[in-house]
N, C-alpha and C. Protein backbone atom coordinates (compact mmCIF):
# COMPACT_ATOMS: atom_id res chain seq x y z
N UNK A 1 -14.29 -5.15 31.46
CA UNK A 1 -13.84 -3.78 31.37
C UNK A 1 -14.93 -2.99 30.68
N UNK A 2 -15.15 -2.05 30.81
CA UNK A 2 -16.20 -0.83 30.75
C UNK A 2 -15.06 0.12 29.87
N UNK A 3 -15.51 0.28 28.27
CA UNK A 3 -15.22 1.83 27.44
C UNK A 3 -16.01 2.50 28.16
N UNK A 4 -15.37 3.51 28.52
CA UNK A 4 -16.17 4.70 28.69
C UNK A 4 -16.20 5.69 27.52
N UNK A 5 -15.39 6.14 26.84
CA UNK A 5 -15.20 7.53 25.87
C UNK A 5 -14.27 6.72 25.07
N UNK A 6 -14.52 7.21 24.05
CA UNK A 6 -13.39 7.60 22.57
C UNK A 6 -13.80 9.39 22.87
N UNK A 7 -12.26 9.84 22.46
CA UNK A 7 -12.50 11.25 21.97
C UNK A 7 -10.86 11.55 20.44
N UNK A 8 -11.09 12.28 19.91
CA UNK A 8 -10.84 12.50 19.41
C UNK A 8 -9.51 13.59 19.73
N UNK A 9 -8.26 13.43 19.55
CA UNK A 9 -7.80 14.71 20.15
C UNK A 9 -6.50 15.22 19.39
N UNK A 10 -5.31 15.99 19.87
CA UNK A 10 -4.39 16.59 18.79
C UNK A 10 -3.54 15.26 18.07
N UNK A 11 -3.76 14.48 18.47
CA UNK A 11 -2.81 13.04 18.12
C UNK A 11 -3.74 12.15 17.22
N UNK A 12 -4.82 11.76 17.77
CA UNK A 12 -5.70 11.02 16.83
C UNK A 12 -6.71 10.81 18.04
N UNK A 13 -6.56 9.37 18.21
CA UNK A 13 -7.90 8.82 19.16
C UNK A 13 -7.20 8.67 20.67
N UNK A 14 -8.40 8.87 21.50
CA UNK A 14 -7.86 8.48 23.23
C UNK A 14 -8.91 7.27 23.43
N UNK A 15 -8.91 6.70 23.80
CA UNK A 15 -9.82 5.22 24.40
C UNK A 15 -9.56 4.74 25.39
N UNK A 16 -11.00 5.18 26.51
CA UNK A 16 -10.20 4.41 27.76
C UNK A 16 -11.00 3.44 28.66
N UNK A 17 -10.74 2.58 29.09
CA UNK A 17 -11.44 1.50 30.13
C UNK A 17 -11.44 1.38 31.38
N UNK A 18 -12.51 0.80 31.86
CA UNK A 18 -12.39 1.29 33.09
C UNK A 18 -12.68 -0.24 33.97
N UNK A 19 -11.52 -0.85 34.75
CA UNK A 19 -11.72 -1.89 35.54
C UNK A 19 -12.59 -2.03 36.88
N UNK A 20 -13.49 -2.68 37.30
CA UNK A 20 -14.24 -2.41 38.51
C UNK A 20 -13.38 -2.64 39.99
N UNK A 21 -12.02 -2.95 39.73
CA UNK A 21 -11.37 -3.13 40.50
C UNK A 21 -9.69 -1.85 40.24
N UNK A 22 -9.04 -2.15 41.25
CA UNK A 22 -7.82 -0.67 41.54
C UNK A 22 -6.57 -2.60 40.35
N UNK A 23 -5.56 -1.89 40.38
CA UNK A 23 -4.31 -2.20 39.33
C UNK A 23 -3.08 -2.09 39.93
N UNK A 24 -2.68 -3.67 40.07
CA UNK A 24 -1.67 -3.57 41.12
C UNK A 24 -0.23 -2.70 39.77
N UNK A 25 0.29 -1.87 39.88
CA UNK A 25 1.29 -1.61 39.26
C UNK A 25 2.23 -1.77 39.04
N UNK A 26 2.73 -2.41 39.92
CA UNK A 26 3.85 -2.73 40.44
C UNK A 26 4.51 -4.36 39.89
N UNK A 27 3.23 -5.45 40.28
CA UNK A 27 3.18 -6.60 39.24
C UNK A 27 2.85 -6.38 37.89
N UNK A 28 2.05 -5.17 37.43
CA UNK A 28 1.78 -5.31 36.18
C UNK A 28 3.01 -4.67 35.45
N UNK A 29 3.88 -3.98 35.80
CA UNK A 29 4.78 -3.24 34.83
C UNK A 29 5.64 -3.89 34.45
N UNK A 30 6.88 -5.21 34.39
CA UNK A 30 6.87 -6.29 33.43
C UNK A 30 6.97 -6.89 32.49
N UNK A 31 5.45 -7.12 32.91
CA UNK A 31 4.46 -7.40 31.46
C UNK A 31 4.06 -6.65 30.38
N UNK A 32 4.16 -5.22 31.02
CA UNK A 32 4.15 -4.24 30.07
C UNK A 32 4.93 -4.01 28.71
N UNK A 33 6.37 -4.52 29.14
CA UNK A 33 7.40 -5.05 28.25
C UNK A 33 6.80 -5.18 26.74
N UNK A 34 5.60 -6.13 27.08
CA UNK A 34 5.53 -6.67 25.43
C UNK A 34 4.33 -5.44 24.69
N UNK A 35 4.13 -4.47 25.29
CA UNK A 35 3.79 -3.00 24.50
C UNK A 35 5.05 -2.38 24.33
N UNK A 36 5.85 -2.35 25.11
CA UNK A 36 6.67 -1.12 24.78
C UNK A 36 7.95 -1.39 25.51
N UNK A 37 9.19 -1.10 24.88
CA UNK A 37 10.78 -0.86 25.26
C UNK A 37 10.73 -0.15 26.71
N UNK A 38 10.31 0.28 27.06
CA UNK A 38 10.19 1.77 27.81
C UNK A 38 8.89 1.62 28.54
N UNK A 39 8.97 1.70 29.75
CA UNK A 39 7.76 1.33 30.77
C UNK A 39 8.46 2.53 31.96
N UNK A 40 7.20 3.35 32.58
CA UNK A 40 7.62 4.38 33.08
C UNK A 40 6.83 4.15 34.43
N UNK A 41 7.11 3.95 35.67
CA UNK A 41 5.81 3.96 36.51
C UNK A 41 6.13 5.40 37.78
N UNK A 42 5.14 5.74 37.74
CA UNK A 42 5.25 7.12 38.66
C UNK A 42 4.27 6.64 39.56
N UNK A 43 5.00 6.45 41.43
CA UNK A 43 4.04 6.15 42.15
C UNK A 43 3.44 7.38 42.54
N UNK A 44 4.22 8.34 42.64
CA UNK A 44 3.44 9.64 42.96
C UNK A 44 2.27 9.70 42.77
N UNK A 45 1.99 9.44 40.97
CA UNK A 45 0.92 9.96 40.68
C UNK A 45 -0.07 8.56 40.35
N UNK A 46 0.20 7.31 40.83
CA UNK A 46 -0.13 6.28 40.59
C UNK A 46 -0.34 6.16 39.20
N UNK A 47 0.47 5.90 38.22
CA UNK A 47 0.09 5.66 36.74
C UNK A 47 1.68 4.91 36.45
N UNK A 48 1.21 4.17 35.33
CA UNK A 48 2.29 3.50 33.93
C UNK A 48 1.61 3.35 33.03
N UNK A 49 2.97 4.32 32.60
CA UNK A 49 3.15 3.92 31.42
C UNK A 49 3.93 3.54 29.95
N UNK A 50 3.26 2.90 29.05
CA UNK A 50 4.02 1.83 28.25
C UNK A 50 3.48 2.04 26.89
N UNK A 51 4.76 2.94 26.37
CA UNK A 51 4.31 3.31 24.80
C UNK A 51 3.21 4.51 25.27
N UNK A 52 2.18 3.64 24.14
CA UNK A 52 0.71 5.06 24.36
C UNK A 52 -0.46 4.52 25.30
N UNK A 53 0.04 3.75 26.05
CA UNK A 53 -1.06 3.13 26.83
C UNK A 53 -0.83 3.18 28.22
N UNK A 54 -1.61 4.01 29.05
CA UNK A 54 -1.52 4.68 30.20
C UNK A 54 -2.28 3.54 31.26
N UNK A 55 -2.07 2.73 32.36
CA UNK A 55 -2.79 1.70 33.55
C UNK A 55 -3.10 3.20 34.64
N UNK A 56 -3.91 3.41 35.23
CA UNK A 56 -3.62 3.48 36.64
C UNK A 56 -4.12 2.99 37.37
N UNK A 57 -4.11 3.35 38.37
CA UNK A 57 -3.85 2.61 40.01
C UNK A 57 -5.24 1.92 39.99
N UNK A 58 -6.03 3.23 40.18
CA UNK A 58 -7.35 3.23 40.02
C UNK A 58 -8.44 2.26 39.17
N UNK A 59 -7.70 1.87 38.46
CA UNK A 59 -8.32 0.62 37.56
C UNK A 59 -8.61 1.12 35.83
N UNK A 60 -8.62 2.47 35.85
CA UNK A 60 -8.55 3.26 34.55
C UNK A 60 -7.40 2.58 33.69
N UNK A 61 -7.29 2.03 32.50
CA UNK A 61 -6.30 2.38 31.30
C UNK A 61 -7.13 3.05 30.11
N UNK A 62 -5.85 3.71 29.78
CA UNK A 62 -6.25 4.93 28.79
C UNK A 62 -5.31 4.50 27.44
N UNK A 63 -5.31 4.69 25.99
CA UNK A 63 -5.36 4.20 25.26
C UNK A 63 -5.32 5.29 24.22
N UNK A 64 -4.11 5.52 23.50
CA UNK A 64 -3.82 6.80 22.39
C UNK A 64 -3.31 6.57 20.99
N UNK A 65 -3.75 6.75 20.02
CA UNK A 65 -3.09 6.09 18.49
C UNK A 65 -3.37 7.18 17.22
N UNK A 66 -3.22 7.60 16.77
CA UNK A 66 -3.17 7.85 15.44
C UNK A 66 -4.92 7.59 14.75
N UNK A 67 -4.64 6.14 15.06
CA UNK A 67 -6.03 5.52 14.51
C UNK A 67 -7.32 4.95 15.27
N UNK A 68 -8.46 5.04 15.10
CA UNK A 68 -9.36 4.62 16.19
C UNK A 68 -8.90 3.16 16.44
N UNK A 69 -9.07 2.06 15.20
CA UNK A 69 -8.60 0.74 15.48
C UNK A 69 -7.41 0.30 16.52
N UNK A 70 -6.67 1.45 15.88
CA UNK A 70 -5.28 0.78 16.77
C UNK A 70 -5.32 1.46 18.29
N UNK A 71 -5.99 2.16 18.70
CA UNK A 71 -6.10 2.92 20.13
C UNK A 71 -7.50 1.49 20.63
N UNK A 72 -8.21 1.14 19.83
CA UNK A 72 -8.73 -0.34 20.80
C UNK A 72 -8.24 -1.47 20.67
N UNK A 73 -6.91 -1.57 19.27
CA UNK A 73 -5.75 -2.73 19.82
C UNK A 73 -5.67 -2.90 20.75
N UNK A 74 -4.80 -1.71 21.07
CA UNK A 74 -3.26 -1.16 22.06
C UNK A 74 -4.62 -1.43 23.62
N UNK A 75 -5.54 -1.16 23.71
CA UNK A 75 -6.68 -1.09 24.97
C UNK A 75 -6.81 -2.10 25.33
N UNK A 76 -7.46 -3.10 24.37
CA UNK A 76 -7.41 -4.95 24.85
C UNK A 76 -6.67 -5.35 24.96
N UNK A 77 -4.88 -4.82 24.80
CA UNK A 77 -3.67 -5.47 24.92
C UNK A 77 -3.43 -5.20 26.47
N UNK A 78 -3.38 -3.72 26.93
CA UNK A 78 -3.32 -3.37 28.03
C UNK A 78 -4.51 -4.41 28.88
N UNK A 79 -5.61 -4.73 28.43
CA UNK A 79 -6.29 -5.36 29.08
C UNK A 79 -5.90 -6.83 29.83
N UNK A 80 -5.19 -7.19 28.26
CA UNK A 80 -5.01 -8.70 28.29
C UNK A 80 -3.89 -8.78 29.65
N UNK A 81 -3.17 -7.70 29.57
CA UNK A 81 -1.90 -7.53 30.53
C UNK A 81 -2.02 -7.16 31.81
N UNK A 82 -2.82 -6.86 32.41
CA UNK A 82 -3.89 -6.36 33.75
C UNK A 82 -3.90 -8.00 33.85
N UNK A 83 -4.99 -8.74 33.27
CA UNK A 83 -5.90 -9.76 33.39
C UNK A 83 -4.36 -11.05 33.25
N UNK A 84 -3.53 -11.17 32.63
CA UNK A 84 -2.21 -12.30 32.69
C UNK A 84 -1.62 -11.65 34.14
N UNK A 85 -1.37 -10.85 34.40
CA UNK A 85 -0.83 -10.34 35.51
C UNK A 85 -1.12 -10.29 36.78
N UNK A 86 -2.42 -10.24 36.68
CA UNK A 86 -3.29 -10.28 38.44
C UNK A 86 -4.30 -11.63 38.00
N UNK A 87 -4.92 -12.26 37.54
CA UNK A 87 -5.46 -13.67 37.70
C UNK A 87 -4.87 -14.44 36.63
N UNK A 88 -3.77 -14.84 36.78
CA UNK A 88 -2.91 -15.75 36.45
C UNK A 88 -4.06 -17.35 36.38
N UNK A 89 -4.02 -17.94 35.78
CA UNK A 89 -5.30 -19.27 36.29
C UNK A 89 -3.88 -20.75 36.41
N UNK A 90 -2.64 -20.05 35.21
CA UNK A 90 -1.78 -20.93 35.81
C UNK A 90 -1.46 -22.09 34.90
N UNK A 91 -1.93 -21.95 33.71
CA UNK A 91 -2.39 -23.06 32.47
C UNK A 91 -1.28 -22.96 31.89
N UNK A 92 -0.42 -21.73 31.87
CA UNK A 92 1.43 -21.54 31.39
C UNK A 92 1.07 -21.93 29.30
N UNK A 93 -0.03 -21.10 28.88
CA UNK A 93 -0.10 -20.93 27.89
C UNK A 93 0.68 -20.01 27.09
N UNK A 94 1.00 -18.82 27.93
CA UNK A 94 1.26 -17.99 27.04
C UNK A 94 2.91 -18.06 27.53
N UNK A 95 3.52 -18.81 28.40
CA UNK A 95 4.94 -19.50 28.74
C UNK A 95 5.09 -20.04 27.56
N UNK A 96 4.63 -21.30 27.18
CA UNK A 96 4.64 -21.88 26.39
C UNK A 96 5.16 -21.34 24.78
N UNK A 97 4.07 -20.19 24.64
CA UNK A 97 4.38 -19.56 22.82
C UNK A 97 5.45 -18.71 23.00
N UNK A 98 6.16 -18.02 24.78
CA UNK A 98 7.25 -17.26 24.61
C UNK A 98 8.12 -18.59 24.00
N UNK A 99 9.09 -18.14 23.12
CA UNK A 99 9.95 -19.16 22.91
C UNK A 99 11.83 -18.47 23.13
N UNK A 100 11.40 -17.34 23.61
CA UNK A 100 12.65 -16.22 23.99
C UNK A 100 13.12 -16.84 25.84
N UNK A 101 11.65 -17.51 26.52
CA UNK A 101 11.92 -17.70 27.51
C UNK A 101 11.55 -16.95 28.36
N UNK A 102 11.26 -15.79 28.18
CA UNK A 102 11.18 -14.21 29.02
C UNK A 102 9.74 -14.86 30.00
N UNK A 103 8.70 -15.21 29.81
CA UNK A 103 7.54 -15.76 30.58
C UNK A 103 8.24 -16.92 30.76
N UNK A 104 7.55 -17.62 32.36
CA UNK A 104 8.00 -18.51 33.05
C UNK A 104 7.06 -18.84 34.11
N UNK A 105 7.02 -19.98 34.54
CA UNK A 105 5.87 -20.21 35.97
C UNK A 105 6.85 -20.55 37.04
N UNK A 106 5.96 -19.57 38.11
CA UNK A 106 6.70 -19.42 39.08
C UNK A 106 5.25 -19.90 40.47
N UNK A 107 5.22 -20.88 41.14
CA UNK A 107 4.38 -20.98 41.77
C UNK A 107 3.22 -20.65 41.52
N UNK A 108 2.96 -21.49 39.99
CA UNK A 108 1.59 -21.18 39.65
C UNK A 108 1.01 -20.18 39.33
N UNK A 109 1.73 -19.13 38.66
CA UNK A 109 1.35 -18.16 38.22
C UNK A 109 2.65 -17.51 37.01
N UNK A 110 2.58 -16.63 35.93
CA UNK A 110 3.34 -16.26 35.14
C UNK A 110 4.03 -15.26 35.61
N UNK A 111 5.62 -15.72 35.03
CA UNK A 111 6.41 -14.40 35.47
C UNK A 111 7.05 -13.83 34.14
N UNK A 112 7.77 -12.64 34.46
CA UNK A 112 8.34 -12.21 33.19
C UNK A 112 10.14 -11.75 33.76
N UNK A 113 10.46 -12.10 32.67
CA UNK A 113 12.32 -11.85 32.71
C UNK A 113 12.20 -10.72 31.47
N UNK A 114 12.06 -9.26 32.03
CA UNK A 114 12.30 -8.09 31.32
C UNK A 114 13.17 -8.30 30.34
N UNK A 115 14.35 -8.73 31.04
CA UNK A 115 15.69 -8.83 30.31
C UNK A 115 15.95 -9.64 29.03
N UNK A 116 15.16 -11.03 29.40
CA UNK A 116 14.99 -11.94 28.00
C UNK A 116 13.89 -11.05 26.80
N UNK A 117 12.75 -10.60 27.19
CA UNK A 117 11.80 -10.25 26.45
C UNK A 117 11.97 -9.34 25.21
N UNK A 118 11.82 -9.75 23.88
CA UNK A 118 12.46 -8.90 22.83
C UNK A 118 11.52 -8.69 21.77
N UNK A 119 10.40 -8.56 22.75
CA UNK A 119 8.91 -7.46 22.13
C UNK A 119 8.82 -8.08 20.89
N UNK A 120 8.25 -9.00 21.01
CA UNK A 120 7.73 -9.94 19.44
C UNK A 120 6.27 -10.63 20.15
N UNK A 121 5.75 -10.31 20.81
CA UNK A 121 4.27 -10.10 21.08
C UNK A 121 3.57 -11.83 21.05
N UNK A 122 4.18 -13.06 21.29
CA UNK A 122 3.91 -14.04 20.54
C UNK A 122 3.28 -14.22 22.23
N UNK A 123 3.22 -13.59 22.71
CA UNK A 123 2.75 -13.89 24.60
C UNK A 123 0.64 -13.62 24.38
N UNK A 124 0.68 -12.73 23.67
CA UNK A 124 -0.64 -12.48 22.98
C UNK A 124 -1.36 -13.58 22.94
N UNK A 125 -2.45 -13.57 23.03
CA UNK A 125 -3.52 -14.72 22.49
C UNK A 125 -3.97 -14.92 23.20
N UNK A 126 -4.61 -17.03 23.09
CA UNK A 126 -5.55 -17.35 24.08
C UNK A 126 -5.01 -17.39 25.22
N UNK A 127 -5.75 -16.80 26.60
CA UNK A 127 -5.51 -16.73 27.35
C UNK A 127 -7.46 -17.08 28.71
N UNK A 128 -7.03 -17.94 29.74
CA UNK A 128 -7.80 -18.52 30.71
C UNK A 128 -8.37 -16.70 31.20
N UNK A 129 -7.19 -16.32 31.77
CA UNK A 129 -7.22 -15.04 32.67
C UNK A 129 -8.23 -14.16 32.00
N UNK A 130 -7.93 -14.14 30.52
CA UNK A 130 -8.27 -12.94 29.93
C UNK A 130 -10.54 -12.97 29.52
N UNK A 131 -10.50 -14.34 30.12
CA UNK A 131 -12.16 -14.69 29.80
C UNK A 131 -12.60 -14.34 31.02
N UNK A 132 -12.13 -14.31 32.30
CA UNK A 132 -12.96 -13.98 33.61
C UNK A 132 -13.72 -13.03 33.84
């Protein structure tokens, strides 16, 4: 992923990245779960979003906080969640640390049960996908 800009704006920091490839949305929103209660996807305008962290279609996520640090948290999280979501490698690591159940392998790749998922972030970490 490619930063392009930090800017500074009425909220605090914007930070955004830019994938060399487009963002399936549709598989990634989900996973989104473990940013935020509340996941919004507008195909209209091809974008989701989750909390302060904006995917679109296009391969752009955008990235908003209060604080510079936490707007390139919230960025590599969105990242990590792109990258578990579309190259799955299938190693069921981050299955494993859910212990809610909500991640699951489904033909070799990770799935998510919205419904189990109760945003305690333990899906985080090492991840195969997230080194490619």
């Amino acid at each position: 992923m490619d930063i392009q800009k930090m800017d500074t704006c009425p909220v605090g920091y914007v930070i955004e990245g830019i994938l060399s490839r487009p963002i399936d949305l549709k598989r990634l929103k989900p996973f989104t779960h473990a940013l935020a209660w509340i996941m919004e996807l507008d195909e209209e305008n091809d974008e989701l979003v989750a909390d302060t962290v904006t995917f679109y279609g296009s391969g752009r996520i955008s990235s908003m906080s209060h604080s510079e640090r936490e707007a390139k948290v919230r960025l590599d999280k969105g990242f990590q969640l792109v990258a578990r979501s579309e190259q799955c490698t299938g190693c069921g690591q981050c299955a494993e640390r859910c212990k809610q159940g909500a991640l699951y392998m489904k033909d070799g790749k990770v799935e998510v049960d919205s419904d189990e998922c109760i945003f305690c972030r333990d899906c985080f970490g090492p991840c195969p996908a997230t080194k490619l």
